[in-house]
C-alpha atoms as a PDB file:
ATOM      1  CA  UNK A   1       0.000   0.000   0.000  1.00  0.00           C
ATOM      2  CA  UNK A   2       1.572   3.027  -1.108  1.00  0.00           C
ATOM      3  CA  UNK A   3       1.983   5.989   1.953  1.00  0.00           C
ATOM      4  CA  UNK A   4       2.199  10.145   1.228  1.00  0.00           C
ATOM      5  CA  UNK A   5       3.040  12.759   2.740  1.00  0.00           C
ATOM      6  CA  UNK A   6       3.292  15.997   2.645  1.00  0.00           C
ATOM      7  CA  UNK A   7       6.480  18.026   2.623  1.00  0.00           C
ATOM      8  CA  UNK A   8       5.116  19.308   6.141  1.00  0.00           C
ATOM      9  CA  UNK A   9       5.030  15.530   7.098  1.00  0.00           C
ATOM     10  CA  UNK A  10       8.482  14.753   6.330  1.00  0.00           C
ATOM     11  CA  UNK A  11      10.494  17.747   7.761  1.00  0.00           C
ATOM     12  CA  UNK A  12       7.903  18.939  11.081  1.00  0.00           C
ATOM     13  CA  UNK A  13       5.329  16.793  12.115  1.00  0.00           C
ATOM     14  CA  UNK A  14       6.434  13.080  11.127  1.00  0.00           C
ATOM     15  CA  UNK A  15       3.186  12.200  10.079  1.00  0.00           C
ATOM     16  CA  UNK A  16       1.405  11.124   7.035  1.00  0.00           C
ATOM     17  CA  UNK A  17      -0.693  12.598   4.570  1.00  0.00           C
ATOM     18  CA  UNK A  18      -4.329  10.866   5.452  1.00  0.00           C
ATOM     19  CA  UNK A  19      -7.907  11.028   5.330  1.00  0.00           C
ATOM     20  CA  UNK A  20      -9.873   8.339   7.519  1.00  0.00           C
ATOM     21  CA  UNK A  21     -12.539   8.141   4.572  1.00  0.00           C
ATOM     22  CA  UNK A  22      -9.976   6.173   2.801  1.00  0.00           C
ATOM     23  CA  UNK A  23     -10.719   3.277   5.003  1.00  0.00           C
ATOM     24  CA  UNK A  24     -14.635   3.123   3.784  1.00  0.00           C
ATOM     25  CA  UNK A  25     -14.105   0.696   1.400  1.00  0.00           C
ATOM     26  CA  UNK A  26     -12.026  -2.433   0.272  1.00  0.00           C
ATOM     27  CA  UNK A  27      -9.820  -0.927  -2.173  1.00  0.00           C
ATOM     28  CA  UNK A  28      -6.503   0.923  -1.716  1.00  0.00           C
ATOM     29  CA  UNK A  29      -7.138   4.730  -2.160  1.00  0.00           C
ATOM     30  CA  UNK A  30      -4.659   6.847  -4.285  1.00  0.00           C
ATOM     31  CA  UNK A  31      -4.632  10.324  -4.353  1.00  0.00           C
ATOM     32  CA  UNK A  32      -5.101  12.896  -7.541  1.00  0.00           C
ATOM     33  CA  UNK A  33      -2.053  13.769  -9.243  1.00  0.00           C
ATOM     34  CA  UNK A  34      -1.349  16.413 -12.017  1.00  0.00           C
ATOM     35  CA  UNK A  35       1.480  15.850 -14.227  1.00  0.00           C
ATOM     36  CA  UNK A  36       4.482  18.366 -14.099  1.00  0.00           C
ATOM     37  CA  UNK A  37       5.113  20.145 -17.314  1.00  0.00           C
ATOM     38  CA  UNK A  38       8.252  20.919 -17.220  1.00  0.00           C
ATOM     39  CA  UNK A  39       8.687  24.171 -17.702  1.00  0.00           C
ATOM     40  CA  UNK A  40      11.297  25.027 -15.263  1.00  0.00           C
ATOM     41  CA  UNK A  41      12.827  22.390 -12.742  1.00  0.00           C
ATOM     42  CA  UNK A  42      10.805  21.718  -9.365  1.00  0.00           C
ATOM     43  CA  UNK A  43      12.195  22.707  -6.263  1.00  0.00           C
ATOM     44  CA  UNK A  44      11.050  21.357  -2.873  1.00  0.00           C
ATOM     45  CA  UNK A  45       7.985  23.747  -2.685  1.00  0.00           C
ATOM     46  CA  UNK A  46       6.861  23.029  -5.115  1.00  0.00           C
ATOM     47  CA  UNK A  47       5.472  19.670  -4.580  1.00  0.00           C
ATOM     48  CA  UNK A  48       2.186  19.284  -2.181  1.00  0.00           C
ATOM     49  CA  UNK A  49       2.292  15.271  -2.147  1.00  0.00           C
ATOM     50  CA  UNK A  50       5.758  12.861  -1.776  1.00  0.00           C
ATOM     51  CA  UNK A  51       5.169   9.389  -2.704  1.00  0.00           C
ATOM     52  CA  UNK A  52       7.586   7.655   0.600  1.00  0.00           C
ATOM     53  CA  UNK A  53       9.893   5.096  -0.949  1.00  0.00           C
ATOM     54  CA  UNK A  54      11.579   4.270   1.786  1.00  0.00           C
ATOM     55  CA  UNK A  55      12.084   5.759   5.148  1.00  0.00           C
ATOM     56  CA  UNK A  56      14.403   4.350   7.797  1.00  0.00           C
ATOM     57  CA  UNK A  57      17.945   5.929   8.684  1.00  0.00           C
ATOM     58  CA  UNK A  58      17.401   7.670   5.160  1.00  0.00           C
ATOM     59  CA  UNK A  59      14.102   8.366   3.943  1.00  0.00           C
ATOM     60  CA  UNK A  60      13.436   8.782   0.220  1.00  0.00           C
ATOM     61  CA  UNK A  61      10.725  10.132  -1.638  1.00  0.00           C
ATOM     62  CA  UNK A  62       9.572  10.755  -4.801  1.00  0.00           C
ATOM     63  CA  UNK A  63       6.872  13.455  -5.960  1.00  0.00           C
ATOM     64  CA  UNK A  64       3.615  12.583  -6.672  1.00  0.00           C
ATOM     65  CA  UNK A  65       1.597  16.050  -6.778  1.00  0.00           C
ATOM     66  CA  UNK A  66       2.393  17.324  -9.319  1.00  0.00           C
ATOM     67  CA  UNK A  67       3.576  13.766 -10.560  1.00  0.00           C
ATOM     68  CA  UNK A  68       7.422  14.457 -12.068  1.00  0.00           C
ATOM     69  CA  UNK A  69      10.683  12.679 -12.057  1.00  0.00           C
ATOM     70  CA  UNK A  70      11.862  14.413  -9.288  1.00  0.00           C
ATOM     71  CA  UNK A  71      12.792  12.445  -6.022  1.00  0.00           C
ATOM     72  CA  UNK A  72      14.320  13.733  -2.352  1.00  0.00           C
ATOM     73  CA  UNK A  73      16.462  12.124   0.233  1.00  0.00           C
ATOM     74  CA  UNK A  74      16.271  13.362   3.686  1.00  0.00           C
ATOM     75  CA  UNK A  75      19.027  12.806   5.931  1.00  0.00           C
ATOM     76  CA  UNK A  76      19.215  11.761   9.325  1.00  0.00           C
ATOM     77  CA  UNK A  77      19.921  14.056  12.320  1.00  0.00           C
ATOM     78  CA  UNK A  78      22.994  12.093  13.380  1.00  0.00           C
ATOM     79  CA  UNK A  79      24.308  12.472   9.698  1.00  0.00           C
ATOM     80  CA  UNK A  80      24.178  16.324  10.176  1.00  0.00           C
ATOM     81  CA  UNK A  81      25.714  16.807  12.661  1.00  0.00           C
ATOM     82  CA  UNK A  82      28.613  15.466  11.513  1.00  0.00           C
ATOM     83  CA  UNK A  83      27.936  17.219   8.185  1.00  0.00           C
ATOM     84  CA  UNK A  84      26.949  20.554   9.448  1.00  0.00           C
ATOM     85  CA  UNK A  85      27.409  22.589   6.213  1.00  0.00           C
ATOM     86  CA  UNK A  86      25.127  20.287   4.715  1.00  0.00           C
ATOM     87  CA  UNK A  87      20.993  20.591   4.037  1.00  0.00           C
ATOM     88  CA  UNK A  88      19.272  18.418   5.620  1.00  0.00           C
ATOM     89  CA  UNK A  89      17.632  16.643   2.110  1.00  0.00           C
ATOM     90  CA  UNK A  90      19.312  16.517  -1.175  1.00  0.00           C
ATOM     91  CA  UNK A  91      17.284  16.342  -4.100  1.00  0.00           C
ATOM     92  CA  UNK A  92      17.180  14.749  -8.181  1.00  0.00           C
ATOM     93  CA  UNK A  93      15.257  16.200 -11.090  1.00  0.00           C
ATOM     94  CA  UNK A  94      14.883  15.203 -14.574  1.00  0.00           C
ATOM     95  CA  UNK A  95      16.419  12.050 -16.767  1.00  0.00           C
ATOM     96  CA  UNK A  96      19.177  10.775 -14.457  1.00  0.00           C
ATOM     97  CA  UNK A  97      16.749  11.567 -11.191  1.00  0.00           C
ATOM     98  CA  UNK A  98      16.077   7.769 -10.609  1.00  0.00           C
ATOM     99  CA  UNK A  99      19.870   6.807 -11.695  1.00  0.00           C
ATOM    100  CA  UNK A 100      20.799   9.095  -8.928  1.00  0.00           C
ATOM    101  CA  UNK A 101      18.556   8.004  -6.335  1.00  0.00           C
ATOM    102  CA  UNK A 102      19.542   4.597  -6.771  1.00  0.00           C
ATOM    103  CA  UNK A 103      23.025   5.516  -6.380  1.00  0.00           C
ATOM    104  CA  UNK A 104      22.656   7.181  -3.348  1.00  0.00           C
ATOM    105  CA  UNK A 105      20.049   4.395  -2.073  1.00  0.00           C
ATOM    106  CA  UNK A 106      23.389   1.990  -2.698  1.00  0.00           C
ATOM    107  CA  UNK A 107      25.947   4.175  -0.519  1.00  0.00           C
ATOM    108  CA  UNK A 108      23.554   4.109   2.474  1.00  0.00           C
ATOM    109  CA  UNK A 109      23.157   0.088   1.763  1.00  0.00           C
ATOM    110  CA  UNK A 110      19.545   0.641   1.117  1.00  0.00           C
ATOM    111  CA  UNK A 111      18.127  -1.735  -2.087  1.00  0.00           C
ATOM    112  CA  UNK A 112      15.231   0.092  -3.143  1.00  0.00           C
ATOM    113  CA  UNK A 113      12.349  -2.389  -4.640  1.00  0.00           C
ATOM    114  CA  UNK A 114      12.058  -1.740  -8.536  1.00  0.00           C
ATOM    115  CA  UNK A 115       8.182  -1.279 -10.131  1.00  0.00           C
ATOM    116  CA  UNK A 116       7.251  -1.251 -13.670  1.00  0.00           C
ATOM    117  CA  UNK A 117       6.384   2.037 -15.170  1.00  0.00           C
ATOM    118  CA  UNK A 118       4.663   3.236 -18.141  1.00  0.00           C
ATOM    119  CA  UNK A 119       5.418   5.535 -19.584  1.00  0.00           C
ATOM    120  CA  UNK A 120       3.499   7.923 -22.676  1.00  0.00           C
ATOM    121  CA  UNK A 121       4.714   8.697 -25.745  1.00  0.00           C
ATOM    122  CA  UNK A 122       4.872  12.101 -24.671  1.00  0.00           C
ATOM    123  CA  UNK A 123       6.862  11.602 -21.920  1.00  0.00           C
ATOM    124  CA  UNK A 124       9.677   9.705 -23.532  1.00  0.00           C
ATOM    125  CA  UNK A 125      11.968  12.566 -23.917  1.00  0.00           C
ATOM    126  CA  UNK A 126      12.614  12.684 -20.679  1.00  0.00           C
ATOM    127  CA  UNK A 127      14.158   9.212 -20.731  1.00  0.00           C
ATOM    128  CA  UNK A 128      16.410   9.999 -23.874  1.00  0.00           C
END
């Protein structure tokens, strides 16, 4: 079952995005999404909904509102401190943003699970 959350979520309050509706009926709810056009790259605030990939000592997600390749890692507070220049997430946009992900996913030992996209004809440039 997938899990969202907000950008709120991940960086303040440690929740989750949810709506107790969801649980009326039998079938796994998925929020709206609109497609980025990219027109300029995202940034951070720029995305109202994360799709969480994986969250443990590293937690990685990827946007889902609006729906782009665009994915964030956010570091833990331990790392920080011994990287206190650093910002606390790092992000990756555009063709290589799932490449680069993955690699970082690696360093930290984490294997993230692979799914089968589709993707339109429309969209294939980005994957050029």
């Amino acid at each position: 079952m997938p899990f969202y959350k907000t950008t709120k979520n991940i960086f303040v309050d440690f929740d989750e995005h949810f709506d107790a509706n969801w649980m009326d009926t039998d079938e796994v709810f998925i929020p709206a999404n609109d497609k980025w056009d990219y027109s300029r790259e995202l940034t951070i605030n720029d995305v109202d909904l994360w799709e969480t990939i994986w969250e443990g000592e590293l937690g990685i997600y990827a946007a889902y509102q609006p729906f782009a390749e665009f994915y964030m890692a956010k570091f833990p507070l331990d790392w920080l401190s011994e990287n206190p220049t650093s910002l606390p997430y790092v992000t990756f946009y555009g063709p290589n943003a799932q490449t680069e992900i993955f690699k970082l996913a690696q360093q930290w030992g984490i294997k993230l699970p692979l799914n089968q996209l589709w993707v339109e004809d429309n969209e294939m440039w980005l994957y050029k």
